[in-house]
PDB file of N, CA and C in Angstrom:
ATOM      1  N   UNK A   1       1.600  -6.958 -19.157  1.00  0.00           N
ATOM      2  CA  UNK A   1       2.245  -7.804 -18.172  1.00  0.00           C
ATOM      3  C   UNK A   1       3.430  -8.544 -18.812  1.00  0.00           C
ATOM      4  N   UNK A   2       3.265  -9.131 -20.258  1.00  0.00           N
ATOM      5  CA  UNK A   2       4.450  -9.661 -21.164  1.00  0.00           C
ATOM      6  C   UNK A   2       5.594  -9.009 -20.886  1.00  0.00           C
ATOM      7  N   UNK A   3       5.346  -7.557 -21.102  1.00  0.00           N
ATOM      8  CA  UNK A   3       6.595  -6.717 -21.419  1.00  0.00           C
ATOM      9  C   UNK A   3       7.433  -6.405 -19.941  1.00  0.00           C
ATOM     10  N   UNK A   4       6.231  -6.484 -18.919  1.00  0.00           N
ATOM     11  CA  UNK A   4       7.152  -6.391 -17.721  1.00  0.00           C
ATOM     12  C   UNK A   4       7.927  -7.403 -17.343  1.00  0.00           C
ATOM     13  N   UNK A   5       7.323  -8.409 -16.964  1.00  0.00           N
ATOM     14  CA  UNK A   5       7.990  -9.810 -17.513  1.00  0.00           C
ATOM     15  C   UNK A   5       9.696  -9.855 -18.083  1.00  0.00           C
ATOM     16  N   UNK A   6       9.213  -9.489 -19.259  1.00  0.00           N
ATOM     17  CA  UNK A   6      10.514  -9.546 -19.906  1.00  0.00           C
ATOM     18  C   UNK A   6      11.945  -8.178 -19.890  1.00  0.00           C
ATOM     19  N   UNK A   7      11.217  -7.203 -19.095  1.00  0.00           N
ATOM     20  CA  UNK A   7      12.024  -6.198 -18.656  1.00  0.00           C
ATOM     21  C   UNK A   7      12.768  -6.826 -17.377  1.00  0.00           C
ATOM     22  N   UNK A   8      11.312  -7.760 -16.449  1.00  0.00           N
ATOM     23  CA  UNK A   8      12.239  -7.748 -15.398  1.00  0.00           C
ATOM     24  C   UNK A   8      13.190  -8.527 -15.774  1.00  0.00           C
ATOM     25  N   UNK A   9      13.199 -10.216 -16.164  1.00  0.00           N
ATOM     26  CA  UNK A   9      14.140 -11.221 -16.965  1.00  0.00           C
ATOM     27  C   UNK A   9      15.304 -10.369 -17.350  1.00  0.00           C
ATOM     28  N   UNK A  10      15.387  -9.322 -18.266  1.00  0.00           N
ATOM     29  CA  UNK A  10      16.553  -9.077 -18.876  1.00  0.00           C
ATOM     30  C   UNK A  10      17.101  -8.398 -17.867  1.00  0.00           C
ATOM     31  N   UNK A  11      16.559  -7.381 -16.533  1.00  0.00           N
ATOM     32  CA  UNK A  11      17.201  -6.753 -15.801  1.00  0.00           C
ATOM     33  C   UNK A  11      18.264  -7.416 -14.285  1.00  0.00           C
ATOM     34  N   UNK A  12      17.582  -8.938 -14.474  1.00  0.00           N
ATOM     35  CA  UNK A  12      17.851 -10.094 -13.595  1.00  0.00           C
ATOM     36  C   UNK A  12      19.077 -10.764 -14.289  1.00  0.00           C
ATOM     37  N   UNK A  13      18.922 -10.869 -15.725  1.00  0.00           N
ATOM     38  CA  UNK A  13      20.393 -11.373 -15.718  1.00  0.00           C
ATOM     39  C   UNK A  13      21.251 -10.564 -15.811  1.00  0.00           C
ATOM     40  N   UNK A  14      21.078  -9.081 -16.016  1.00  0.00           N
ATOM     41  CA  UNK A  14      22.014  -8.114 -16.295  1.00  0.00           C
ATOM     42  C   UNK A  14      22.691  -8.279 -15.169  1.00  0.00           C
ATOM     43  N   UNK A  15      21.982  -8.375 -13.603  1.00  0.00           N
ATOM     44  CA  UNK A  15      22.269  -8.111 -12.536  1.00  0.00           C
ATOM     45  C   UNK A  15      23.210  -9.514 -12.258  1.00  0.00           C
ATOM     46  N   UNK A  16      22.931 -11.165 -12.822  1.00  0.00           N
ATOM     47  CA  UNK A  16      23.546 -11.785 -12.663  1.00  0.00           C
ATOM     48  C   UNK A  16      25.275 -12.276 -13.451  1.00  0.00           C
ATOM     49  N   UNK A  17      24.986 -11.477 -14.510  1.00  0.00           N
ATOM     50  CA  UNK A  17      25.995 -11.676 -15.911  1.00  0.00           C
ATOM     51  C   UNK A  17      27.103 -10.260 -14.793  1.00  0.00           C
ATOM     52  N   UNK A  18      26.648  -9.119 -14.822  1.00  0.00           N
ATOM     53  CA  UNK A  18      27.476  -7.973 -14.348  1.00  0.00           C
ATOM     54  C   UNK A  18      28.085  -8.241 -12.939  1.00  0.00           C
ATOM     55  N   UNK A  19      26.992  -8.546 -11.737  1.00  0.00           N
ATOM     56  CA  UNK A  19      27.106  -8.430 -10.624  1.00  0.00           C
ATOM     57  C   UNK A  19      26.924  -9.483 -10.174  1.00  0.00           C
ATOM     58  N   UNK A  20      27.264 -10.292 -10.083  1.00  0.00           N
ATOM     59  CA  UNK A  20      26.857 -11.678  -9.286  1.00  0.00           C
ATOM     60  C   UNK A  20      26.684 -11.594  -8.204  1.00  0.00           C
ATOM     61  N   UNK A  21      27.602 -10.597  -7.434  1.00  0.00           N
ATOM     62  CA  UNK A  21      27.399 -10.793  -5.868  1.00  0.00           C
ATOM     63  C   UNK A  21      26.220 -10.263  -5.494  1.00  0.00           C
ATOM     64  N   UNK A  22      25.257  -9.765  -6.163  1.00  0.00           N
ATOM     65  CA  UNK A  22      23.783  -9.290  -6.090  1.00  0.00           C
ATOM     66  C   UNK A  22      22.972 -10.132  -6.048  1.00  0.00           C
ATOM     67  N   UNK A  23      23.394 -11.640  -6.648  1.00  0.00           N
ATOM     68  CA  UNK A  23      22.259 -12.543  -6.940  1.00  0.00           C
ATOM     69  C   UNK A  23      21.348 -12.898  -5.399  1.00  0.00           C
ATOM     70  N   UNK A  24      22.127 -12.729  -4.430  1.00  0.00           N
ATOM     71  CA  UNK A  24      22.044 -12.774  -3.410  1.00  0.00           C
ATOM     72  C   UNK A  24      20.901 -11.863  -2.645  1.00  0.00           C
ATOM     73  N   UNK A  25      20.685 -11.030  -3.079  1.00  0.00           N
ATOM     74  CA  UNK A  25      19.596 -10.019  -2.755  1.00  0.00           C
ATOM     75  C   UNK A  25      18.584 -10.175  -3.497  1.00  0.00           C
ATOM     76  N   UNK A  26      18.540 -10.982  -4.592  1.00  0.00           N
ATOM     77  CA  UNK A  26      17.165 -11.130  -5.294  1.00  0.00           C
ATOM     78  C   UNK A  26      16.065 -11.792  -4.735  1.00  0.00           C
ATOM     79  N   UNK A  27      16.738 -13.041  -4.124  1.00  0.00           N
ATOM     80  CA  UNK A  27      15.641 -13.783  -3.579  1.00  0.00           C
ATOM     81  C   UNK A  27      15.188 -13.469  -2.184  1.00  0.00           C
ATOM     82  N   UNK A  28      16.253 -12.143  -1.577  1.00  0.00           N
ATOM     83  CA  UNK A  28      15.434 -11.871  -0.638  1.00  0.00           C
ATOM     84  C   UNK A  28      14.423 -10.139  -0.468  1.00  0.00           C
ATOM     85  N   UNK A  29      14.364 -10.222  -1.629  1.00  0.00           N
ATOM     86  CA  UNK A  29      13.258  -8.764  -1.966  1.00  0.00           C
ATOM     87  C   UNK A  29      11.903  -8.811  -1.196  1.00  0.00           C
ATOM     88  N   UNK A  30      11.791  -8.445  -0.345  1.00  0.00           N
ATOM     89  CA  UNK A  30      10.232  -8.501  -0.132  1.00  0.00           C
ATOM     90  C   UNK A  30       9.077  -8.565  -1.098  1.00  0.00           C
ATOM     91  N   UNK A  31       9.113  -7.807  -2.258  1.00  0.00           N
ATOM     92  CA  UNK A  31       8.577  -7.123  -3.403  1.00  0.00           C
ATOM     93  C   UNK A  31       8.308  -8.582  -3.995  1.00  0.00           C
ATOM     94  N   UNK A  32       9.043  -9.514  -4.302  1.00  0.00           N
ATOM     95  CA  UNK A  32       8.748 -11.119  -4.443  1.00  0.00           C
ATOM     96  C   UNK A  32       7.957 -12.521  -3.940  1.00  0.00           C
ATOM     97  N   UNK A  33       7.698 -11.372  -2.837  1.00  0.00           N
ATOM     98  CA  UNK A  33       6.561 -12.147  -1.869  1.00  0.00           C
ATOM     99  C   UNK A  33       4.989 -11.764  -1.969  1.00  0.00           C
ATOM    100  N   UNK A  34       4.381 -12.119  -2.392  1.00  0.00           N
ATOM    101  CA  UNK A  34       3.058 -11.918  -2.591  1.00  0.00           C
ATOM    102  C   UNK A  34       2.013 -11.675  -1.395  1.00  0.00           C
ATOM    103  N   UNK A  35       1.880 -10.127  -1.314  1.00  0.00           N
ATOM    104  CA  UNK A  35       0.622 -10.018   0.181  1.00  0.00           C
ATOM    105  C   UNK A  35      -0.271 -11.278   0.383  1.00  0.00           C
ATOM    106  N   UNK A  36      -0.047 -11.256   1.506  1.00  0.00           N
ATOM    107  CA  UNK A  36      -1.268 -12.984   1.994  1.00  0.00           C
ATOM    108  C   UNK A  36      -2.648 -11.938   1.540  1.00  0.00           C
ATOM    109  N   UNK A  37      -2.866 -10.344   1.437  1.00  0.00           N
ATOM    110  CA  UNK A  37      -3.838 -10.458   1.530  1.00  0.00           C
ATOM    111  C   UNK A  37      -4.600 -10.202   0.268  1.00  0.00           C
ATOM    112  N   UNK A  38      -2.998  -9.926  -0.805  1.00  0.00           N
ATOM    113  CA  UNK A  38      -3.717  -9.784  -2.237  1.00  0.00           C
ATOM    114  C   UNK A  38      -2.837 -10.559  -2.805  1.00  0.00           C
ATOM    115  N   UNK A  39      -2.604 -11.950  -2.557  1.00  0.00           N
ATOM    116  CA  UNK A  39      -1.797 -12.754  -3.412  1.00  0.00           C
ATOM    117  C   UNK A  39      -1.878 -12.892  -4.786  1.00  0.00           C
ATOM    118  N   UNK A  40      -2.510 -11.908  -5.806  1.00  0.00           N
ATOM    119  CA  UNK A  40      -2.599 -12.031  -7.036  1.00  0.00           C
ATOM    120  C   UNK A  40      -1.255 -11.283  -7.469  1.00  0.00           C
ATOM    121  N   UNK A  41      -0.335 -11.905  -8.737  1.00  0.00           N
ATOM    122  CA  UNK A  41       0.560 -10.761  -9.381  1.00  0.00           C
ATOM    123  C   UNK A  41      -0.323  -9.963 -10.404  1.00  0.00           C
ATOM    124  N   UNK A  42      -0.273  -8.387 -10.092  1.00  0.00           N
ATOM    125  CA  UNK A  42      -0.819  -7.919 -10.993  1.00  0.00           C
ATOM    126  C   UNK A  42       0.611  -6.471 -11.540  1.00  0.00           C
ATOM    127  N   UNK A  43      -0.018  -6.062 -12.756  1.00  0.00           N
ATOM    128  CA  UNK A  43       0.786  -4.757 -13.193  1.00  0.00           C
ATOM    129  C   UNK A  43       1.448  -4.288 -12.433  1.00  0.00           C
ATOM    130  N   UNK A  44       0.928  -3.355 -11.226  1.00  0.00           N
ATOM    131  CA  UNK A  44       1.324  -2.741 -10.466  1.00  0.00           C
ATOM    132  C   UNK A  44       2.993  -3.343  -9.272  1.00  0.00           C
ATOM    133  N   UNK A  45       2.141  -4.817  -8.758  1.00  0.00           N
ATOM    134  CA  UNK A  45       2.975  -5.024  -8.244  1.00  0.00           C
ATOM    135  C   UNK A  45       4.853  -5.337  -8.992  1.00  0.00           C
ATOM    136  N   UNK A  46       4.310  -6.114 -10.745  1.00  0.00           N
ATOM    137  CA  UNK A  46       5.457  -6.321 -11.486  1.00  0.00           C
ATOM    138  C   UNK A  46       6.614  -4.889 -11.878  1.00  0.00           C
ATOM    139  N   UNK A  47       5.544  -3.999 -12.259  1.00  0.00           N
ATOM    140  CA  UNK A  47       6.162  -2.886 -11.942  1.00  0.00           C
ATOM    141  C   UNK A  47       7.392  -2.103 -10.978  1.00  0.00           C
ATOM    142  N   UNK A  48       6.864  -2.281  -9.241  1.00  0.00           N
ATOM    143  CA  UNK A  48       7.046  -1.699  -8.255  1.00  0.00           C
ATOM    144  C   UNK A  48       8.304  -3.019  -8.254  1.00  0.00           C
ATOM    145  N   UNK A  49       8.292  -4.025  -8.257  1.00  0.00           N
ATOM    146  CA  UNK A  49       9.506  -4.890  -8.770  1.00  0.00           C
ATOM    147  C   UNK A  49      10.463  -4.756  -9.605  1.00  0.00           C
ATOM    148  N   UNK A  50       9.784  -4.527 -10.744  1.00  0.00           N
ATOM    149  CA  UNK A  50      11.100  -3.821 -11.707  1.00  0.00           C
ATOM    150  C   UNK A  50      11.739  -2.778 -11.093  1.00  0.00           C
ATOM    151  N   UNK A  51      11.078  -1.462 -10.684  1.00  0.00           N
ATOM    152  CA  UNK A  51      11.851  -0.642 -10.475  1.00  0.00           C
ATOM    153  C   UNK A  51      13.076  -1.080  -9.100  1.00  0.00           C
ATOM    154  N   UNK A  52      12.253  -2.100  -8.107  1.00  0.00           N
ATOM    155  CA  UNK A  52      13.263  -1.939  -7.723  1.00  0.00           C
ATOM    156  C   UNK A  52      14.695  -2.448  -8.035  1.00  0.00           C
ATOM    157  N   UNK A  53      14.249  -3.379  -8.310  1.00  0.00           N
ATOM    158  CA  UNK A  53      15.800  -4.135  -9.451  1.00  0.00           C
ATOM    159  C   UNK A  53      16.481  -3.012 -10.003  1.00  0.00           C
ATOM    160  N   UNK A  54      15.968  -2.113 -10.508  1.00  0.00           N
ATOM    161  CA  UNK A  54      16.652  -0.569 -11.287  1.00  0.00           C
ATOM    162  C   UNK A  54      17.331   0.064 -10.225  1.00  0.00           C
ATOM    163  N   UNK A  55      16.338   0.056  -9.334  1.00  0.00           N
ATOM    164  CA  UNK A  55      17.346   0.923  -8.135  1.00  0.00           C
ATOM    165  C   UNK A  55      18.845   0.105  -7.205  1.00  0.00           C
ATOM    166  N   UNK A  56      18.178  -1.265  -7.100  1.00  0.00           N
ATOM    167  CA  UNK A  56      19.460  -2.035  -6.510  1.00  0.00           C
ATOM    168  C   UNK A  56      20.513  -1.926  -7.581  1.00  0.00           C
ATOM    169  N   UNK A  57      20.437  -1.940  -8.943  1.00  0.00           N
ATOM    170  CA  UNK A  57      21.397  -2.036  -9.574  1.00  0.00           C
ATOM    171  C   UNK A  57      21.908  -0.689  -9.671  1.00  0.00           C
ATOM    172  N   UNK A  58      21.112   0.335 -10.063  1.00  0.00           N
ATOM    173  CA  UNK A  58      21.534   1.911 -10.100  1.00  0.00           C
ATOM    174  C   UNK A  58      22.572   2.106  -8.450  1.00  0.00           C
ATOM    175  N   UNK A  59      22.100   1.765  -7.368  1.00  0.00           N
ATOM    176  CA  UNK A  59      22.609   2.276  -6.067  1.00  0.00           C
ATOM    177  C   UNK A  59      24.045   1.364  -5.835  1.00  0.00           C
ATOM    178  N   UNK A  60      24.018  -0.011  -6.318  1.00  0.00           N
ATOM    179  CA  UNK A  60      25.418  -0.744  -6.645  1.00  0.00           C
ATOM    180  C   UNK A  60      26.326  -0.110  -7.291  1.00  0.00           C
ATOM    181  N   UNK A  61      25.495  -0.060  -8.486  1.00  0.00           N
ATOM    182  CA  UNK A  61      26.957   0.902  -9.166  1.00  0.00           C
ATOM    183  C   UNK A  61      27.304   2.006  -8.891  1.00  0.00           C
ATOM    184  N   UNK A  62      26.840   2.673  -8.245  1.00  0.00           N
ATOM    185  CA  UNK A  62      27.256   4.510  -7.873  1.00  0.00           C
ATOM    186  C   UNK A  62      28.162   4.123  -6.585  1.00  0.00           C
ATOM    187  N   UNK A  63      28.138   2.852  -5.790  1.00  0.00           N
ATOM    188  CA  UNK A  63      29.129   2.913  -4.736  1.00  0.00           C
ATOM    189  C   UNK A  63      30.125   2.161  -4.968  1.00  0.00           C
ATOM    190  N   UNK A  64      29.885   1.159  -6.520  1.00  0.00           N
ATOM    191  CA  UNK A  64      31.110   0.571  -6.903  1.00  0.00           C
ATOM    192  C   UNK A  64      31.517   0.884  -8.086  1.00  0.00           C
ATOM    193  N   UNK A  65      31.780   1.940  -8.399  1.00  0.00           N
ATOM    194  CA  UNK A  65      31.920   2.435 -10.132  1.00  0.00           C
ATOM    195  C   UNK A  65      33.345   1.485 -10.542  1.00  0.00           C
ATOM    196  N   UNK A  66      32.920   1.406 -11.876  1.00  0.00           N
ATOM    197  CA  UNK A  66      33.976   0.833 -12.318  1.00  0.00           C
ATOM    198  C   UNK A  66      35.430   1.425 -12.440  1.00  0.00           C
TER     199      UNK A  66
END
């Protein structure tokens, strides 16, 4: 769980240091909201979070290449 943690952190500021105008979509991820009916964070869900951060940032840059 440490390491996801700290994957997601570094992939959050990448997204804020590179892209700022993204910061804007972070806080509204669904994926950040915890099921009312399994409000625990576990692996899985930190995971399915990271990736998506990978994909918002992967799908940003392919329509805004530098």
């Amino acid at each position: 769980m440490k390491t996801l943690n700290e994957k997601i952190l570094a992939i959050t500021l990448l997204i804020e240091e590179k892209h700022p105008e993204l910061s804007k979509f972070l806080l509204e991820m669904p994926v950040t909201i915890p099921d009312v009916n399994h409000p625990k964070v576990d692996d899985e869900m930190l995971q399915n979070y990271y990736q998506s951060l990978c994909d918002l940032l992967t799908e940003y840059e392919i329509e805004h290449p530098f």
